[in-house]
PDB file of N, CA and C in Angstrom:
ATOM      1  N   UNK A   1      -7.097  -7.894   0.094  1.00  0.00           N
ATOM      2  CA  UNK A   1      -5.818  -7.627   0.719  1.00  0.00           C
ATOM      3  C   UNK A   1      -4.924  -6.897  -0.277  1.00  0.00           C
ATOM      4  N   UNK A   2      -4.294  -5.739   0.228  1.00  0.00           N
ATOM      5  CA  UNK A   2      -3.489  -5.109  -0.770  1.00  0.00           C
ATOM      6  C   UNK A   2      -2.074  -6.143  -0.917  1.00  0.00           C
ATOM      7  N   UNK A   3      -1.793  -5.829  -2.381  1.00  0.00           N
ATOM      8  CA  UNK A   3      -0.817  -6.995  -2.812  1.00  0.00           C
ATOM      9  C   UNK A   3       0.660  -6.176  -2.311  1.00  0.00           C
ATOM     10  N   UNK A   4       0.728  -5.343  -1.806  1.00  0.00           N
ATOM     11  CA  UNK A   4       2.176  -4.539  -1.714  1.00  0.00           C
ATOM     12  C   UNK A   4       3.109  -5.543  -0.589  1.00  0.00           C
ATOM     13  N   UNK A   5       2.439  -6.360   0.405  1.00  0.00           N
ATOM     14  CA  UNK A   5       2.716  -6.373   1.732  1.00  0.00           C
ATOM     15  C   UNK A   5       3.560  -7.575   0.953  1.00  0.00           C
ATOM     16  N   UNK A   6       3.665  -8.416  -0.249  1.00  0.00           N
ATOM     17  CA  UNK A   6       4.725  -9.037  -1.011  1.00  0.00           C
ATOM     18  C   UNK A   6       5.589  -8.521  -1.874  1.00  0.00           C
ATOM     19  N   UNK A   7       5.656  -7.093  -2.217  1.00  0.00           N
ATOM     20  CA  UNK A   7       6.457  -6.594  -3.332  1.00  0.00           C
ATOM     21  C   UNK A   7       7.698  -5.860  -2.837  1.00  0.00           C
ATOM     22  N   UNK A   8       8.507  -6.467  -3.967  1.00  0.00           N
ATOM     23  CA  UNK A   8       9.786  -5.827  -3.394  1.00  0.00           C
ATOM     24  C   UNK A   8       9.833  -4.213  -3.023  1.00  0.00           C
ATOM     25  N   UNK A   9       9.109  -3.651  -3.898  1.00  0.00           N
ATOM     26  CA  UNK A   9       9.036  -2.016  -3.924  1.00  0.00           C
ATOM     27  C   UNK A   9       8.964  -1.414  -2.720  1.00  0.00           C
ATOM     28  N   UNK A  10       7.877  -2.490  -1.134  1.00  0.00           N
ATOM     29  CA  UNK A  10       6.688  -1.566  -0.752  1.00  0.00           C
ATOM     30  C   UNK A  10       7.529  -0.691   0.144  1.00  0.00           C
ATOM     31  N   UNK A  11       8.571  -0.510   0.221  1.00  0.00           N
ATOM     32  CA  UNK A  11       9.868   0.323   0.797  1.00  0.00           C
ATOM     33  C   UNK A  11       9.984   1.949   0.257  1.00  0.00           C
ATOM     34  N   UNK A  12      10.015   1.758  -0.569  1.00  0.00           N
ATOM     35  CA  UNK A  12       9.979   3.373  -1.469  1.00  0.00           C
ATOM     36  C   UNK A  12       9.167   3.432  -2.838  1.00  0.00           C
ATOM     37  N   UNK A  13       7.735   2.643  -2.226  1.00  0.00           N
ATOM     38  CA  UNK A  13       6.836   3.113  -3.470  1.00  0.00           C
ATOM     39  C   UNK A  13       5.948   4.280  -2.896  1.00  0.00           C
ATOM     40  N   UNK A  14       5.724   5.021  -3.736  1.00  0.00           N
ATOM     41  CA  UNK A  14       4.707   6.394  -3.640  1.00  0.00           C
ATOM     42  C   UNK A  14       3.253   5.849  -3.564  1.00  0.00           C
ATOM     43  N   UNK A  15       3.152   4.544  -4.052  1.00  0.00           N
ATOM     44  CA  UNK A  15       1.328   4.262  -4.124  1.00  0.00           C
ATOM     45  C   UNK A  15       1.297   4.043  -2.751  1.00  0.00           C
ATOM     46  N   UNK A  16       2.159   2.916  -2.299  1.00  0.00           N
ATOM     47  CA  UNK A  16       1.987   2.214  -1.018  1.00  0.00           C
ATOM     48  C   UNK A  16       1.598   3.302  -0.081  1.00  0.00           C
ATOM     49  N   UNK A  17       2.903   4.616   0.050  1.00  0.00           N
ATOM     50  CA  UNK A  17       2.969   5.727   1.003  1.00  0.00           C
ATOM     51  C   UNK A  17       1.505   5.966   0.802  1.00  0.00           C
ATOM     52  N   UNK A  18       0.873   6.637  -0.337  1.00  0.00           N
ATOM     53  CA  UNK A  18      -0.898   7.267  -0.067  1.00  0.00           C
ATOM     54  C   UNK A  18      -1.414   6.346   0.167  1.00  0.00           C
ATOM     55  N   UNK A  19      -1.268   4.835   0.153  1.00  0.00           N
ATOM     56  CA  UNK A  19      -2.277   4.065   0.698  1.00  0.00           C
ATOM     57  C   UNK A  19      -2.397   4.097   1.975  1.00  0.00           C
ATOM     58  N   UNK A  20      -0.823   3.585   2.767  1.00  0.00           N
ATOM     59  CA  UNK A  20      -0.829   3.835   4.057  1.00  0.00           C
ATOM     60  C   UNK A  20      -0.707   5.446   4.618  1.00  0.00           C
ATOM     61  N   UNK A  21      -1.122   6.253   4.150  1.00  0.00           N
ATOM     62  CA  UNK A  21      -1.532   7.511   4.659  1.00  0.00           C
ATOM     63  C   UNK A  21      -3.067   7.452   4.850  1.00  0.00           C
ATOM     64  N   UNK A  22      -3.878   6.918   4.097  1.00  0.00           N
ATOM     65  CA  UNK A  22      -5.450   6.793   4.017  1.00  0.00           C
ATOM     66  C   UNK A  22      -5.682   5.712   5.172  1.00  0.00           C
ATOM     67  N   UNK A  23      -4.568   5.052   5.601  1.00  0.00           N
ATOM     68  CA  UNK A  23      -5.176   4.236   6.842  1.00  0.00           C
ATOM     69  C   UNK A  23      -4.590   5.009   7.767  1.00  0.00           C
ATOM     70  N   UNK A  24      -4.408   6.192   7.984  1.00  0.00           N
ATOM     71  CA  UNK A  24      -3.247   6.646   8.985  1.00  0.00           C
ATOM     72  C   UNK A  24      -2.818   5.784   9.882  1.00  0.00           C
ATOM     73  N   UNK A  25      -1.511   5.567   9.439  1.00  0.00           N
ATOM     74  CA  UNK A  25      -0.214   5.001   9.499  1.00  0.00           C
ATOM     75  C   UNK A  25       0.762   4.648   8.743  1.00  0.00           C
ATOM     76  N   UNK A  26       1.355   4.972   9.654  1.00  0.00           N
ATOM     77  CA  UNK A  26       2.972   5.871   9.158  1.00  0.00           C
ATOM     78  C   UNK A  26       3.823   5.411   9.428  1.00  0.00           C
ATOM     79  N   UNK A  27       3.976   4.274  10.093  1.00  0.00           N
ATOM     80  CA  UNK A  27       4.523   3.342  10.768  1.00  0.00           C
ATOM     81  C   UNK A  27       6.020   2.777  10.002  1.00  0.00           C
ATOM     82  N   UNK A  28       6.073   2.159   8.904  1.00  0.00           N
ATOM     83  CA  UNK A  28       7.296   2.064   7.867  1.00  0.00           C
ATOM     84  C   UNK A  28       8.083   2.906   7.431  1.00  0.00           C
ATOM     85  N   UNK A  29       9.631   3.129   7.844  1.00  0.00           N
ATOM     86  CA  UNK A  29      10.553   3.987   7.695  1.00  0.00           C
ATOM     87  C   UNK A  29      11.031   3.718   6.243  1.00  0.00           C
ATOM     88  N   UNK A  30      10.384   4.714   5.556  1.00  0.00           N
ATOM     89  CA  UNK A  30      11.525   4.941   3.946  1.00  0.00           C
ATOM     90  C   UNK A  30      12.214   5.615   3.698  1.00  0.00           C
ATOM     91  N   UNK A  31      13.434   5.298   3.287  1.00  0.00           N
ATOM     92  CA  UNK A  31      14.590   6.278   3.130  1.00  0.00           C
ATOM     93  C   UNK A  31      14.532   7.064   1.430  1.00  0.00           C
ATOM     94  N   UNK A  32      14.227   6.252   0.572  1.00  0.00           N
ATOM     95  CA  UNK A  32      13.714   6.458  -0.968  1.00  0.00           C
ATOM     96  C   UNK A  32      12.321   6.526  -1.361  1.00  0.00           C
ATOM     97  N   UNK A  33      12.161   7.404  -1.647  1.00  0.00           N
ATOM     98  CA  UNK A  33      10.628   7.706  -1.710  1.00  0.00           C
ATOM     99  C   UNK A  33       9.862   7.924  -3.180  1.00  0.00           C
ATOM    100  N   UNK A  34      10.900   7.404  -3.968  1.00  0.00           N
ATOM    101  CA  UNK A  34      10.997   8.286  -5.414  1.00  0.00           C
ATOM    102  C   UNK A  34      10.461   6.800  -6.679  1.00  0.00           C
ATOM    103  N   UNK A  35      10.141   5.807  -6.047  1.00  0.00           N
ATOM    104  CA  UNK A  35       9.703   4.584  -7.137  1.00  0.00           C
ATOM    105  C   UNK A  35       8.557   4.813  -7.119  1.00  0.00           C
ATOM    106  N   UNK A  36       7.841   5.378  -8.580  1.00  0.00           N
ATOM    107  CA  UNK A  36       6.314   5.502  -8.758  1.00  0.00           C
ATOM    108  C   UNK A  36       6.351   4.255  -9.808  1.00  0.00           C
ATOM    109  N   UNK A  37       4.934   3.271  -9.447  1.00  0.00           N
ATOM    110  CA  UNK A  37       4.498   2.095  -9.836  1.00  0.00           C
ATOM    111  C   UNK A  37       3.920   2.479 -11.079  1.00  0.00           C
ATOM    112  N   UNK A  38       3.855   1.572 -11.791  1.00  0.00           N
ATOM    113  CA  UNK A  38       3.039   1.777 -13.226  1.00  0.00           C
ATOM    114  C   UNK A  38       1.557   1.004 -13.628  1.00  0.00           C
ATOM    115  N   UNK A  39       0.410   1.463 -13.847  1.00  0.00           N
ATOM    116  CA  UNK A  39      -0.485   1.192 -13.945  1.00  0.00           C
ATOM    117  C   UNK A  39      -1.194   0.625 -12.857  1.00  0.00           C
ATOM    118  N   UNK A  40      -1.396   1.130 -11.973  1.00  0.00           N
ATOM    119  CA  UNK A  40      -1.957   0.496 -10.480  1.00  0.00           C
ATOM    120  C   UNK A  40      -3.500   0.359 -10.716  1.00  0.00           C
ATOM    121  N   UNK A  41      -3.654  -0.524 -10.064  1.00  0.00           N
ATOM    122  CA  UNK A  41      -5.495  -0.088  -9.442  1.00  0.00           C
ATOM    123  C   UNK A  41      -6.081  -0.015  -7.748  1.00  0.00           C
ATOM    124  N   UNK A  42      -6.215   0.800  -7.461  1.00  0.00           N
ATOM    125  CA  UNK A  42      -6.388   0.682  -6.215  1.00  0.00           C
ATOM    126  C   UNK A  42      -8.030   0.376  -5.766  1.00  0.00           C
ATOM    127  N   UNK A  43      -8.800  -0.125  -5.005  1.00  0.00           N
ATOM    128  CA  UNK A  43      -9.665  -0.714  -4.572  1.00  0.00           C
ATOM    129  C   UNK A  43      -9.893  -0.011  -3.430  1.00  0.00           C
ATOM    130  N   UNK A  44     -11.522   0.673  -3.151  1.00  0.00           N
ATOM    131  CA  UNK A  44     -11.839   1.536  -1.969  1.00  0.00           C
ATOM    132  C   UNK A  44     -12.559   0.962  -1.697  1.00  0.00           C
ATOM    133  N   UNK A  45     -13.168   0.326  -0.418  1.00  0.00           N
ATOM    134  CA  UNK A  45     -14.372  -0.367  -0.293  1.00  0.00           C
ATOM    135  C   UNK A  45     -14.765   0.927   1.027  1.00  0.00           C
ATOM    136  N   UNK A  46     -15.766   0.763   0.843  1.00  0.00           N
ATOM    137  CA  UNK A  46     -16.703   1.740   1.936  1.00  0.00           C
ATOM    138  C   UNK A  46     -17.732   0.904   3.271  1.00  0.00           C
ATOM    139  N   UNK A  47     -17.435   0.851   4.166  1.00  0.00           N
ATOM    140  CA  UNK A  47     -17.953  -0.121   5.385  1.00  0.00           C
ATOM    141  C   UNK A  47     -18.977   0.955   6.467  1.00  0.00           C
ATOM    142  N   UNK A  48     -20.182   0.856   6.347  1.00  0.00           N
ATOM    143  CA  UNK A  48     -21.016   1.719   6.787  1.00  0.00           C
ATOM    144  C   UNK A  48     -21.340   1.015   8.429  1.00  0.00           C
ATOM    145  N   UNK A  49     -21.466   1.397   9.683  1.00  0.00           N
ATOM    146  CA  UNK A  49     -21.477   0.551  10.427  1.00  0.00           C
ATOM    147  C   UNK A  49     -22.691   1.309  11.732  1.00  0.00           C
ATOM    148  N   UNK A  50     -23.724   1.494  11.345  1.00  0.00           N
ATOM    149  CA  UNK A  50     -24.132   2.813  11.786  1.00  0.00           C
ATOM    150  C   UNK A  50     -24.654   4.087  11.434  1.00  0.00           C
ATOM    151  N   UNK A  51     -23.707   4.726  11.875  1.00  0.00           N
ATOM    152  CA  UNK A  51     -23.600   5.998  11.713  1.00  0.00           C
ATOM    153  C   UNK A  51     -21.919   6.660  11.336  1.00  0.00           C
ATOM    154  N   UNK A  52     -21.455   5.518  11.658  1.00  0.00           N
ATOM    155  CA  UNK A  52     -19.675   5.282  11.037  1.00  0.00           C
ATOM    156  C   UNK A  52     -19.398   5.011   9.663  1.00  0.00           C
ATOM    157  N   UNK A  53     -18.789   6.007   8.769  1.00  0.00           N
ATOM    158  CA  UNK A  53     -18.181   5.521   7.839  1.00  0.00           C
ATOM    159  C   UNK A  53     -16.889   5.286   7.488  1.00  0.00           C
ATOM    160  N   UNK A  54     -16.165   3.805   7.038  1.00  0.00           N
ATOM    161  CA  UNK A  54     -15.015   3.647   7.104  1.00  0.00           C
ATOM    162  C   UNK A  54     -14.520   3.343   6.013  1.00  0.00           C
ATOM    163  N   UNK A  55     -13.113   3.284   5.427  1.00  0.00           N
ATOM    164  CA  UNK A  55     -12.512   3.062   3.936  1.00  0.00           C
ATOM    165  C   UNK A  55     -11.814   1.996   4.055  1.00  0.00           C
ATOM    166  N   UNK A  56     -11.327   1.462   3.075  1.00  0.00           N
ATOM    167  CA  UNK A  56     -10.719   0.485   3.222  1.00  0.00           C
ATOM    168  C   UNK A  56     -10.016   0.290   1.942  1.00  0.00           C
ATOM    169  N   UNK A  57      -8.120   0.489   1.352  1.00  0.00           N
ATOM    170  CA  UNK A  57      -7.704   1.148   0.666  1.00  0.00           C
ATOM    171  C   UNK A  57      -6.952   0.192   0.384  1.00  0.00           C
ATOM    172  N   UNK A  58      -6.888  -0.754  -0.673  1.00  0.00           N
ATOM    173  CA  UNK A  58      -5.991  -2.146  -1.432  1.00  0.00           C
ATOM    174  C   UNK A  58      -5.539  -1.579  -2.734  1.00  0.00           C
ATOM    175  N   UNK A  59      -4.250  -2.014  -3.047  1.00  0.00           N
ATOM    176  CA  UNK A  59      -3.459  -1.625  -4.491  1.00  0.00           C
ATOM    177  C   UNK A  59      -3.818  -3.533  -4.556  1.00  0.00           C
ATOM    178  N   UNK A  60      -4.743  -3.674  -5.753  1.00  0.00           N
ATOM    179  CA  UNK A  60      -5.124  -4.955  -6.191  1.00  0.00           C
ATOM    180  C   UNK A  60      -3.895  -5.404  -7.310  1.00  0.00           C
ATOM    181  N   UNK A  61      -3.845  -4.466  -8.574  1.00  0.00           N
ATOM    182  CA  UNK A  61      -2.970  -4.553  -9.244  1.00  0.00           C
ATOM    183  C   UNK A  61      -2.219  -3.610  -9.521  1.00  0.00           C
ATOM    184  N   UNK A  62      -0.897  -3.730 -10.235  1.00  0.00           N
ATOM    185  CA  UNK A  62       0.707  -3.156 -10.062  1.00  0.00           C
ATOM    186  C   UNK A  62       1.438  -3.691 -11.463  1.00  0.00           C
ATOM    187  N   UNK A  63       1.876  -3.294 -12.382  1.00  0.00           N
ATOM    188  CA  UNK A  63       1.803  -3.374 -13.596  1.00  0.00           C
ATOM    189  C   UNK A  63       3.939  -3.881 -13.301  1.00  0.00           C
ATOM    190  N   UNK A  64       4.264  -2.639 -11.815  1.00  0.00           N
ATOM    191  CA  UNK A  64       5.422  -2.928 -11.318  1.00  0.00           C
ATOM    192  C   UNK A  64       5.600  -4.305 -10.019  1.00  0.00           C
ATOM    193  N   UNK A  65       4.828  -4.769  -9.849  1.00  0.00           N
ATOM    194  CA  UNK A  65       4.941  -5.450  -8.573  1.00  0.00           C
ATOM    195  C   UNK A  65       5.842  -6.617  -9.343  1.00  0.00           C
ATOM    196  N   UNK A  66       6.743  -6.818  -8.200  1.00  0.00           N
ATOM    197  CA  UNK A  66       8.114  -8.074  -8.029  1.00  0.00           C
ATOM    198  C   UNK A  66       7.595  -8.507  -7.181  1.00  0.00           C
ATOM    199  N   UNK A  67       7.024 -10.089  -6.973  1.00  0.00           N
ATOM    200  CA  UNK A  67       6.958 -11.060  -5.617  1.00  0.00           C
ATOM    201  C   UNK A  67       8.276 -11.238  -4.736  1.00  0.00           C
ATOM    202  N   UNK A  68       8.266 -10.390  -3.717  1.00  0.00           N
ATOM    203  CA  UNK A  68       8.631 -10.728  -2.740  1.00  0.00           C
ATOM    204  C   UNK A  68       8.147 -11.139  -1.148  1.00  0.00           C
ATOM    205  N   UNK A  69       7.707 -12.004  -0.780  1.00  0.00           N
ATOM    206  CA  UNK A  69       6.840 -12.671   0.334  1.00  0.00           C
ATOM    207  C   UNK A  69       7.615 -11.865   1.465  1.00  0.00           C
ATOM    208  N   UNK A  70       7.248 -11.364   2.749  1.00  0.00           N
ATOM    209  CA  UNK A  70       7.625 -10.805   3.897  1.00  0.00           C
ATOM    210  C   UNK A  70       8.803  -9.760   3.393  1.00  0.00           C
ATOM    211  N   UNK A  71       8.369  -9.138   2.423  1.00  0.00           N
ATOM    212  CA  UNK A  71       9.252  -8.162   2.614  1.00  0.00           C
ATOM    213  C   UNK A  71       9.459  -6.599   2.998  1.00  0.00           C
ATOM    214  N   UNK A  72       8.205  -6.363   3.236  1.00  0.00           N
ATOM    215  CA  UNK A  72       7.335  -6.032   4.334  1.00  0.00           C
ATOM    216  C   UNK A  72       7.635  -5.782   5.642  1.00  0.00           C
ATOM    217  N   UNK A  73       8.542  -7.114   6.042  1.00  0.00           N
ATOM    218  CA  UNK A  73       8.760  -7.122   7.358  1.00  0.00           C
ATOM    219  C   UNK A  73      10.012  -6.817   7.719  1.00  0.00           C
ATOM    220  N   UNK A  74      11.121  -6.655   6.342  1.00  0.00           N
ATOM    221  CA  UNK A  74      12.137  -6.014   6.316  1.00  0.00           C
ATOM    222  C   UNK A  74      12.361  -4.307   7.025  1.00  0.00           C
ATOM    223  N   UNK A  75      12.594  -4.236   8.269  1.00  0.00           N
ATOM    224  CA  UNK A  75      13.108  -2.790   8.518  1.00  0.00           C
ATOM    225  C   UNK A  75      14.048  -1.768   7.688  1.00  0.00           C
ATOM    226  N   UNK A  76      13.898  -1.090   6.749  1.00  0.00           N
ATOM    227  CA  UNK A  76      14.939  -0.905   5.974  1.00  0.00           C
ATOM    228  C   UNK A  76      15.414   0.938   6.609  1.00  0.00           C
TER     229      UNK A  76
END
């Protein structure tokens, strides 16, 4: 599970935005777009299902991440 969906940032961080661009969706309105995180790692897992290939795109660690629980669910 990507850890953003608790961090205060995930509003106007730049990792979050390319993460949720790689799931297309676009869905979260940011007004500040300009907080780049420091030392991230992001996590690609690859899910073969077939003849389907799918991604699957987690920021594990965040060198910037602040715990904030549902904040996420903040409309900002």
């Amino acid at each position: 599970m990507c850890i953003c969906i608790n961090c205060r940032h995930i509003h106007n961080c730049q990792t979050y935005l390319f993460i949720e661009k790689q799931h297309h969706n676009n869905k979260l309105i940011r007004h500040n777009k300009t907080f780049i995180p420091i030392h991230t790692i992001i996590n690609v897992n690859i899910n073969q299902n077939l003849n389907k290939v799918s991604l699957d795109w987690d920021l594990q660690e965040c060198s910037s991440f602040i715990e904030e629980p549902g904040y996420w669910l903040i409309k900002n």
